[in-house]
Structure formats: C-alpha cells, structure tokens
C-alpha atoms as a PDB file:
ATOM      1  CA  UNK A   1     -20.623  -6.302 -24.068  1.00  0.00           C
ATOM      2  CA  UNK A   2     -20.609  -2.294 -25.059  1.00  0.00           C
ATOM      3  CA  UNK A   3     -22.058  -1.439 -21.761  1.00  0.00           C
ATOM      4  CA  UNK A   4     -19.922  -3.502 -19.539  1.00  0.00           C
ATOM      5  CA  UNK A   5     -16.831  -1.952 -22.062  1.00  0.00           C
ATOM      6  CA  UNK A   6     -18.598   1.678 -21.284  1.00  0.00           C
ATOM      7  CA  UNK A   7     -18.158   0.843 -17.229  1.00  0.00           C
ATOM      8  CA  UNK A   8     -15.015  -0.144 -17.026  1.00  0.00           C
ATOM      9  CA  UNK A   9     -14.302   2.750 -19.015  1.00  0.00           C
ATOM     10  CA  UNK A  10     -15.837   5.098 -16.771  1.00  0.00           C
ATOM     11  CA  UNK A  11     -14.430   3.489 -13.495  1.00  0.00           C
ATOM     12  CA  UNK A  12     -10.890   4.154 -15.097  1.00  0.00           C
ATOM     13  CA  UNK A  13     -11.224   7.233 -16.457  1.00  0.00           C
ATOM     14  CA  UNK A  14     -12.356   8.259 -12.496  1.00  0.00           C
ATOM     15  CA  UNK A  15      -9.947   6.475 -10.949  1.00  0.00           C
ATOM     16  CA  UNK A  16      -7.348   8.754 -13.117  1.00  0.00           C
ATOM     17  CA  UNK A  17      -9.396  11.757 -12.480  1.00  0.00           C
ATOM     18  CA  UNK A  18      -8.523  11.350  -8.652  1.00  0.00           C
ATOM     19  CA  UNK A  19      -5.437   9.966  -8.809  1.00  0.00           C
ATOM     20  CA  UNK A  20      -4.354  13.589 -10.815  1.00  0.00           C
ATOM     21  CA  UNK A  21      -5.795  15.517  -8.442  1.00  0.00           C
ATOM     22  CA  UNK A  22      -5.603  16.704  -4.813  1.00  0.00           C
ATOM     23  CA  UNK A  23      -8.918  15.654  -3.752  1.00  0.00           C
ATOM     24  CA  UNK A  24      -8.391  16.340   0.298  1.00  0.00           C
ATOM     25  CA  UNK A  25      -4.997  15.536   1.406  1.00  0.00           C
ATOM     26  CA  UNK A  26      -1.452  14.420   0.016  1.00  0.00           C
ATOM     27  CA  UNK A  27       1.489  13.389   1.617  1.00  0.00           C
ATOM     28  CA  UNK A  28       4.833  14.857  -0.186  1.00  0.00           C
ATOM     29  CA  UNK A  29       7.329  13.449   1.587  1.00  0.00           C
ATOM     30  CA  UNK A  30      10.776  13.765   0.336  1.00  0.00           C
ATOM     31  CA  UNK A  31      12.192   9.849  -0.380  1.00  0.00           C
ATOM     32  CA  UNK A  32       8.674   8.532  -0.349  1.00  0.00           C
ATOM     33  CA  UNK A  33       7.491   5.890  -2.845  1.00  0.00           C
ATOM     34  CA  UNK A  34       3.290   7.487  -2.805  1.00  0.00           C
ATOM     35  CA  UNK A  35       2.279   3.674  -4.237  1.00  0.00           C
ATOM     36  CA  UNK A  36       4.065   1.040  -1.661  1.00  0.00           C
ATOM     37  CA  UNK A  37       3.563   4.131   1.262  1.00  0.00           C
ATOM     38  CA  UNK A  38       7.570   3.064   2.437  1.00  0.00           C
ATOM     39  CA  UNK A  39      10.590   5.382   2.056  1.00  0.00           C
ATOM     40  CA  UNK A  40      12.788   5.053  -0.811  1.00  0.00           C
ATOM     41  CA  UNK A  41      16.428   3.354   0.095  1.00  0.00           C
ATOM     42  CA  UNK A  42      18.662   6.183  -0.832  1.00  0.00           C
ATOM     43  CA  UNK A  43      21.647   5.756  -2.553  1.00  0.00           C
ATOM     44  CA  UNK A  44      25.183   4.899  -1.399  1.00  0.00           C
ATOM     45  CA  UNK A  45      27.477   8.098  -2.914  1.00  0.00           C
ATOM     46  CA  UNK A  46      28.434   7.485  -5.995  1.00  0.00           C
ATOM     47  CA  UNK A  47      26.499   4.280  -6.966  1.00  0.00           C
ATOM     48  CA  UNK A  48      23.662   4.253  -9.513  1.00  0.00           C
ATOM     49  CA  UNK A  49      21.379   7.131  -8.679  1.00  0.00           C
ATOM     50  CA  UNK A  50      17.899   6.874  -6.725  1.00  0.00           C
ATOM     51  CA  UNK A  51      15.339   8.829  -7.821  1.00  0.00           C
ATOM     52  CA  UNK A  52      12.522   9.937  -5.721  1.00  0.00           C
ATOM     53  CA  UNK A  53       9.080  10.173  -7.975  1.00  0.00           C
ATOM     54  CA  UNK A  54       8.065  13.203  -7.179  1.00  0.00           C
ATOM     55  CA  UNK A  55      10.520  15.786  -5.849  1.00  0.00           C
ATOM     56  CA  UNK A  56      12.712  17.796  -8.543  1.00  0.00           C
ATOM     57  CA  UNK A  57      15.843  19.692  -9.174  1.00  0.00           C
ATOM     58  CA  UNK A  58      14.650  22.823  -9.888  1.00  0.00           C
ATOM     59  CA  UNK A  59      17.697  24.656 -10.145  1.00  0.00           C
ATOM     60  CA  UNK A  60      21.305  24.479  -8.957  1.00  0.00           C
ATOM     61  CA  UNK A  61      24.494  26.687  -7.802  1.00  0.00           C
ATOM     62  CA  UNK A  62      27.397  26.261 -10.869  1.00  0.00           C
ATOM     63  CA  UNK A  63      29.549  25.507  -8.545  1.00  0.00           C
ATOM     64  CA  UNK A  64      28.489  22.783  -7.459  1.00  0.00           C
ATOM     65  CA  UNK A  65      29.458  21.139 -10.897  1.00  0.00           C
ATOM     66  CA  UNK A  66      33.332  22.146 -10.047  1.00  0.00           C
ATOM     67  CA  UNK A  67      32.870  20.895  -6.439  1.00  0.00           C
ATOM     68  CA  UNK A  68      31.510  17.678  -8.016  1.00  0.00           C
ATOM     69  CA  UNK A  69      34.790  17.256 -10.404  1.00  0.00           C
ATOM     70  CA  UNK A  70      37.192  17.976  -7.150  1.00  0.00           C
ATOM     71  CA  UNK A  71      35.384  15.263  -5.017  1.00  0.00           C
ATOM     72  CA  UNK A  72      37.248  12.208  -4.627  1.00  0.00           C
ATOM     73  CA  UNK A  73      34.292   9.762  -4.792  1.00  0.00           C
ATOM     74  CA  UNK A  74      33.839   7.887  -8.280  1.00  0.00           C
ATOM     75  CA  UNK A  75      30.689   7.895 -10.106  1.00  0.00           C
ATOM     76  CA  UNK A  76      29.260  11.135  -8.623  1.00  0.00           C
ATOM     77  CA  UNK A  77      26.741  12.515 -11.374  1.00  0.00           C
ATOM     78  CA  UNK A  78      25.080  15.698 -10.776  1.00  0.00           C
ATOM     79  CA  UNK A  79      20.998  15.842 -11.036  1.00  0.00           C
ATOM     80  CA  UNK A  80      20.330  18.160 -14.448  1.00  0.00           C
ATOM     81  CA  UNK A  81      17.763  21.028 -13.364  1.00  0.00           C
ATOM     82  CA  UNK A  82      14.314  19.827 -14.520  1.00  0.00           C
ATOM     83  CA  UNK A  83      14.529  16.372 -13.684  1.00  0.00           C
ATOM     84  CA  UNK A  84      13.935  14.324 -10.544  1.00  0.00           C
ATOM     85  CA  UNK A  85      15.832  14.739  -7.285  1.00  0.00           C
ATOM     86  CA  UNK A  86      18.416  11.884  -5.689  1.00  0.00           C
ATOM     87  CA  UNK A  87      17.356   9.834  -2.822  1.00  0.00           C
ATOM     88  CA  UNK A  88      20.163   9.982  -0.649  1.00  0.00           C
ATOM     89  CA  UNK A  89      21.274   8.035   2.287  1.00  0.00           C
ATOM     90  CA  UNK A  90      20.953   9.873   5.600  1.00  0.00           C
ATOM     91  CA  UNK A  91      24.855  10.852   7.824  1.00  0.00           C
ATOM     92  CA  UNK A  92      23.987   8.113  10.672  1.00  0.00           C
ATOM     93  CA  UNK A  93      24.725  10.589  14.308  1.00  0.00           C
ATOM     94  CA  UNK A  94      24.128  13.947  12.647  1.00  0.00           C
ATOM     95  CA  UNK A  95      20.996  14.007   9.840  1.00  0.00           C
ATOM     96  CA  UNK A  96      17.354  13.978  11.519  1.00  0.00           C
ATOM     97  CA  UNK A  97      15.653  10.871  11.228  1.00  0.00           C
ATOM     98  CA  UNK A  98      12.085  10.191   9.828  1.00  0.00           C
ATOM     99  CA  UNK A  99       9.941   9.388  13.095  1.00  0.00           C
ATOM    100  CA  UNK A 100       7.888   6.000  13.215  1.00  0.00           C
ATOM    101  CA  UNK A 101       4.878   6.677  10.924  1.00  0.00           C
ATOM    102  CA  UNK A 102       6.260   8.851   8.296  1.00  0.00           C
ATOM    103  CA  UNK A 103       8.239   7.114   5.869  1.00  0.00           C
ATOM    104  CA  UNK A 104      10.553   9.002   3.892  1.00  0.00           C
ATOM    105  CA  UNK A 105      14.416  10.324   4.057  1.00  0.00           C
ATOM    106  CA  UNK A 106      17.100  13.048   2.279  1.00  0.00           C
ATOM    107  CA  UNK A 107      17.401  14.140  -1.003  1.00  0.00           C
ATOM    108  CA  UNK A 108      19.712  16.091  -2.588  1.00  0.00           C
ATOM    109  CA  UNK A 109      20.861  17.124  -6.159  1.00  0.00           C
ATOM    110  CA  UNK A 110      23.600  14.583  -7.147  1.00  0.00           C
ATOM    111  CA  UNK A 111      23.806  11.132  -5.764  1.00  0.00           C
ATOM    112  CA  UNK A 112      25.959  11.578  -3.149  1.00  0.00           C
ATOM    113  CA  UNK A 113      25.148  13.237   0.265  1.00  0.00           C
ATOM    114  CA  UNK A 114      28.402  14.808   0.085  1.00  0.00           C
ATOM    115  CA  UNK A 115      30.577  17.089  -1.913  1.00  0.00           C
ATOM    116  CA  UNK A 116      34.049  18.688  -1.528  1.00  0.00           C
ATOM    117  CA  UNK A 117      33.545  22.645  -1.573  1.00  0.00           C
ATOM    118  CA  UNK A 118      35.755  25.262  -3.065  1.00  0.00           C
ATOM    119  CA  UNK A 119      37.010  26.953   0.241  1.00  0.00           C
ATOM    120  CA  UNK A 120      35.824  29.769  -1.257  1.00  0.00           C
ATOM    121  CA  UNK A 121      33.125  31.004   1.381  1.00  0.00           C
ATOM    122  CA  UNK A 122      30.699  31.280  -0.874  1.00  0.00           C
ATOM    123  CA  UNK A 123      27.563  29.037   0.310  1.00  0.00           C
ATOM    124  CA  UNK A 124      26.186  26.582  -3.002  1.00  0.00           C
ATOM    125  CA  UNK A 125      22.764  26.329  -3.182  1.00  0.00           C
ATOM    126  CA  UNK A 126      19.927  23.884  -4.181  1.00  0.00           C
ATOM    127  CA  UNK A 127      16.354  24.599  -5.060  1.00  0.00           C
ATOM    128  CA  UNK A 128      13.931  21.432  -4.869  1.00  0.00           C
ATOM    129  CA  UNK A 129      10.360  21.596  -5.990  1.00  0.00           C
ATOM    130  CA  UNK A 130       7.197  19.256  -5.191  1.00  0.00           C
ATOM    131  CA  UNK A 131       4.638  19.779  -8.210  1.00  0.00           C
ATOM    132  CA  UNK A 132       0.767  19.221  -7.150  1.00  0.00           C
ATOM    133  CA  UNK A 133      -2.495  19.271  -9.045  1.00  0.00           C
ATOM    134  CA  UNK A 134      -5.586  21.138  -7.795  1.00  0.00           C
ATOM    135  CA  UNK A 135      -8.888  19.581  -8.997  1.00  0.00           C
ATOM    136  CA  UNK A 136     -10.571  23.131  -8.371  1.00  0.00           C
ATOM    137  CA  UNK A 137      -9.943  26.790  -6.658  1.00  0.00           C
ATOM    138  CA  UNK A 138      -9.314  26.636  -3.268  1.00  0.00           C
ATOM    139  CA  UNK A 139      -7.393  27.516  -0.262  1.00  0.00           C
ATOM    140  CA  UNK A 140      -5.027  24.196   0.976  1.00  0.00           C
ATOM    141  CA  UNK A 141      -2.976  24.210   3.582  1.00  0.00           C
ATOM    142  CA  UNK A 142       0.875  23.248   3.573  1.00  0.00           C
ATOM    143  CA  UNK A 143       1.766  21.018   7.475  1.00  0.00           C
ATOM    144  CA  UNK A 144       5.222  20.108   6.477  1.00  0.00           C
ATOM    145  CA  UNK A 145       8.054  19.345   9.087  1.00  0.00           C
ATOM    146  CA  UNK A 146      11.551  20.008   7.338  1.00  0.00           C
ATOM    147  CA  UNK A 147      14.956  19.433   7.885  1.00  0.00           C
ATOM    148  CA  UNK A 148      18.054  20.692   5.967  1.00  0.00           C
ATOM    149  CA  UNK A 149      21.700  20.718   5.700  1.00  0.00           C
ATOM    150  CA  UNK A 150      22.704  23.738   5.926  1.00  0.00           C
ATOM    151  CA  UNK A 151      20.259  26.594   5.706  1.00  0.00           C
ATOM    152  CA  UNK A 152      16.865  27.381   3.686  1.00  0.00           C
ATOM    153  CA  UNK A 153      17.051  30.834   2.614  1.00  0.00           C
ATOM    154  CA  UNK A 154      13.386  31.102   0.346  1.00  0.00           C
ATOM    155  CA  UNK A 155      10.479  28.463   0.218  1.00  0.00           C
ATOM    156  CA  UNK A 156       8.021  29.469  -2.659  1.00  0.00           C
ATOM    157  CA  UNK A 157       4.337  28.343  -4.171  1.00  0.00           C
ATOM    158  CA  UNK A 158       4.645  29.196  -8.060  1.00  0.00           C
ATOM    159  CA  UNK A 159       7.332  31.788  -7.056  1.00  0.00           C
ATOM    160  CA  UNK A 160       4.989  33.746  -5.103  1.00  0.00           C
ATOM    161  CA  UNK A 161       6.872  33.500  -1.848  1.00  0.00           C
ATOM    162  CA  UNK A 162       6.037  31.372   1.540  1.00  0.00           C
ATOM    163  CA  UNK A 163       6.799  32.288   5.394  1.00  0.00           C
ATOM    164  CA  UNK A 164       9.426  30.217   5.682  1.00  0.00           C
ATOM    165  CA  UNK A 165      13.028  30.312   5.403  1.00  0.00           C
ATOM    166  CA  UNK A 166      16.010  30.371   8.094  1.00  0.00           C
ATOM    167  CA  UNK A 167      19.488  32.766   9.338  1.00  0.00           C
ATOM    168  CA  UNK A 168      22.195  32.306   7.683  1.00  0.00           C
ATOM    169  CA  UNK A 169      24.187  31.015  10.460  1.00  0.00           C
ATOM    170  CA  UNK A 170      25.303  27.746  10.853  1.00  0.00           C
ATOM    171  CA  UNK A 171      23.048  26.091  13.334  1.00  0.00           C
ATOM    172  CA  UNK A 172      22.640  22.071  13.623  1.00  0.00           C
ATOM    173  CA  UNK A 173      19.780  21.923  14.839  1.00  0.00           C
ATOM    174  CA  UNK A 174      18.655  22.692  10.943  1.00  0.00           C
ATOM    175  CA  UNK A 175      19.385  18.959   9.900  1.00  0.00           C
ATOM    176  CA  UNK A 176      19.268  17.283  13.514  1.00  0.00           C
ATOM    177  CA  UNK A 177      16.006  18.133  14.504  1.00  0.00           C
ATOM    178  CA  UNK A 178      12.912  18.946  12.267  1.00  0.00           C
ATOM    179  CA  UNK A 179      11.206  22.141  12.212  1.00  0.00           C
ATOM    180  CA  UNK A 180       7.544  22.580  11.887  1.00  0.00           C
ATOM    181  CA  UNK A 181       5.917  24.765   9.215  1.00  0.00           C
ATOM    182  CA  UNK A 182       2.465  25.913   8.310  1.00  0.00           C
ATOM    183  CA  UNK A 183       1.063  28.356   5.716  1.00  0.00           C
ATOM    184  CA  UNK A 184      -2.899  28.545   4.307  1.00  0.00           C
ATOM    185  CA  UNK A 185      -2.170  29.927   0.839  1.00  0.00           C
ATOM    186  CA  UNK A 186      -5.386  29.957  -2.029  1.00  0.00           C
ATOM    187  CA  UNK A 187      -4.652  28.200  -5.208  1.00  0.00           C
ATOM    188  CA  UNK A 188      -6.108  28.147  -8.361  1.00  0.00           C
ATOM    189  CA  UNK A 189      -7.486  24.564 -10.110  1.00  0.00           C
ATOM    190  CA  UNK A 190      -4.263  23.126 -11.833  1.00  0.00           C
ATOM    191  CA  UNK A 191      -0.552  22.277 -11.333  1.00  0.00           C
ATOM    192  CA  UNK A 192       1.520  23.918  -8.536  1.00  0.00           C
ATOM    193  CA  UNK A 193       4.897  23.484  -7.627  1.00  0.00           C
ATOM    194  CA  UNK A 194       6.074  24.030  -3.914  1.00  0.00           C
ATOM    195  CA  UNK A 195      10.255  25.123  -4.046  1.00  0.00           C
ATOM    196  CA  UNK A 196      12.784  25.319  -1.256  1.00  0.00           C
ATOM    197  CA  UNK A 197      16.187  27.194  -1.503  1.00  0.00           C
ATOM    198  CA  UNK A 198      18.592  24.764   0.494  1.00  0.00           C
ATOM    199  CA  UNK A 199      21.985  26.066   0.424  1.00  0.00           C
ATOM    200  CA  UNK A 200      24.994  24.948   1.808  1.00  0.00           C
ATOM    201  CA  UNK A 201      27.851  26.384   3.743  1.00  0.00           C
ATOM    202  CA  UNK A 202      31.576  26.612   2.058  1.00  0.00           C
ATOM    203  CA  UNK A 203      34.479  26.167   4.321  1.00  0.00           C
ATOM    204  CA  UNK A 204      36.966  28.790   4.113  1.00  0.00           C
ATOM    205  CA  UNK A 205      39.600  26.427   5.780  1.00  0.00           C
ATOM    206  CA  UNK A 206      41.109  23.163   5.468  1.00  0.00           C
ATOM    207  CA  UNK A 207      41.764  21.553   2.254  1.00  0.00           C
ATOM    208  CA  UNK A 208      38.942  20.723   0.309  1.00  0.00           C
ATOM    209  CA  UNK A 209      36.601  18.974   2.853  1.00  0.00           C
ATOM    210  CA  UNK A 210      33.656  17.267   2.567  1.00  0.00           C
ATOM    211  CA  UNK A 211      30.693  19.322   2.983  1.00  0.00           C
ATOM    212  CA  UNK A 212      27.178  17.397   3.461  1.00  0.00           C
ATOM    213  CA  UNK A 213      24.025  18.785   2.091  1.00  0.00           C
ATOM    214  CA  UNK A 214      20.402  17.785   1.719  1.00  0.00           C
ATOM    215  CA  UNK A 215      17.121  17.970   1.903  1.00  0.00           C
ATOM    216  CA  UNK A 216      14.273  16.067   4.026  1.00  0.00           C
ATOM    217  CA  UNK A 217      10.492  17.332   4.153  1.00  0.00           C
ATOM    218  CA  UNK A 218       7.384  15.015   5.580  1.00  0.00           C
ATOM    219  CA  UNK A 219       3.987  16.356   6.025  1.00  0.00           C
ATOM    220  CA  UNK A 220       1.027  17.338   3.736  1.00  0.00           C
ATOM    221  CA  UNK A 221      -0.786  19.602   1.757  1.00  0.00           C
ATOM    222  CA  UNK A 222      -4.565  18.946   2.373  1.00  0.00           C
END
C-alpha cells in the first residue's frame, strides 16, 4: 500500500512541478480560461465583475476613480491594483476581434469597457501585468499580437523595459487591428511579470462622454 501511496505521490507532486513552470511554451492570452482553452465571456458594464485568472491590475491613473463616480452606469466597481483584471465585453464595429484559433478577448480595470472622462485632456492610464514562472535560466521569447484602446506608452519584463510601445496620437487602427510584437529577453529561474502601460485619451470637448478603453493580448511566451 506505502509504495503505491509513494507513486501517486510522486506523479502529483510532478504534475505540480510542470504545471508551475514554463516548461516550453505558454499561451497568455488576455480573457483566456488556460484549463477549458475557450475565452472568458466578459462582462456586461456594470454587472457582477469577470475576472480573467491570470492577467492583473498592476496599477491605475486616480482619475479614473472620479471618472468612475461621474459615469452614469450603475454598479461600476473599479479593479483595486494587485488583484485580477476584468474581462470585458468587446465594442461590436470598432474593438479587434480574436481570430479563429485564439480564444481570448478585452480586459480592462473596472468592469465596464467604458468610462466618462474628465474633459480635462489629460490621458488616464492602465498598467496590466501577466506573471510567469521560469523552471530554470534561460532566454524565452515573447510572440504576442496586441490590441489597445487608446495607446501603449511602456511594455516592461520586471520593470526592465521591452521594445514596444506606440505615438501618442490617436490612431484606430490601435484597437481595430492587432499589432504584432516580438522580443528574445534572458530570464532568470522564477516568477516574472510581463506589464503594459495602456492609457486612454481624455476628450477636451463635449460633456462628459464616454470614453472606451481596454486591453487585448494573444500569443506566447515559449
């Protein structure tokens, strides 16, 4: 009985060992549920939040707290920095779409896709993090294909930063279309966290309007 208590032990305790671990490559989708391999449903605005299971708030804009208090939408509740990011549901005819084979969708730091802005000019800004492990040193490389309402001003590994990162200037393309990126960075055995700086545009007309902003990222590190 001891040794068939010792195996199943063992089997276990390796199975755990690899799940921890990136062992050759992982897909970090944003909205992506890693066990079923289907995109998360996100959220309608304001309803109970969706949260996807690996992607996190890492920090936030203090704004967008005010922006959240002046939008008209019950029940909006604002992600708190540390904690998992929304699932969000995609603007049908403007946000990018996941293509056949990569499951996923948009996430964002409050469960809304939406948020009236302070006219104020000043863009709001998001950053979103994807922590890894590394089972030992190595160089990995990050094939990720992003889109983004409105603009991604810094993209980090551990704060050391990455290649990527967009104008200022208030192109569609950055949330209608995705963008391809690569980097080849070395990493040491352990946890990592890859972070990108979304922000979002203000409107410095009008009357409070809505203001969409998200995130959506498929590809892999490997």
């Amino acid at each position: 009985m001891n040794k068939y208590l010792l195996l199943i032990i063992l089997v276990v305790s390796g199975y755990m060992a690899r799940s921890q671990c990136l062992t050759n490559s992982l897909v970090i989708n944003t909205g992506y549920n890693p066990i079923t391999g289907t995109a998360i449903a996100g959220g309608a605005n304001g309803a109970t939040p969706v949260v996807d299971p690996h992607w996190i708030l890492s920090a936030v804009s203090p704004g967008v707290a005010t922006a959240i208090g002046a939008t008209p939408i019950p029940g909006l509740i604002e992600v708190v920095p540390g904690n998992n990011a929304d699932v969000i549901q995609a603007i049908t005819g403007s946000w990018a779409a996941n293509p056949a084979g990569q499951p996923g969708g948009w996430i964002s730091c409050l469960n809304s896709n939406t948020y009236n802005d302070c006219i104020c000019g000043t863009p709001y800004n998001m950053t979103l993090g994807r922590p890894f492990r590394m089972c030992a040193d190595d160089s990995i490389t990050f094939r990720f294909y992003i889109a983004n309402d409105n603009y991604i001003s810094a993209s980090d590994i551990d704060g050391t930063p990455l290649t990527f990162s967009q104008p200022a200037v208030a192109l569609t393309s950055y949330f209608s279309t995705f963008t391809f990126f690569t980097q080849t960075v070395f990493l040491t055995a352990g946890t990592h966290t890859v972070h990108f700086v979304v922000n979002n545009f203000n409107i410095t007309t009008g009357t409070s309007p809505s203001n969409p902003t998200g995130l959506d990222i498929y590809g892999t590190v490997s």
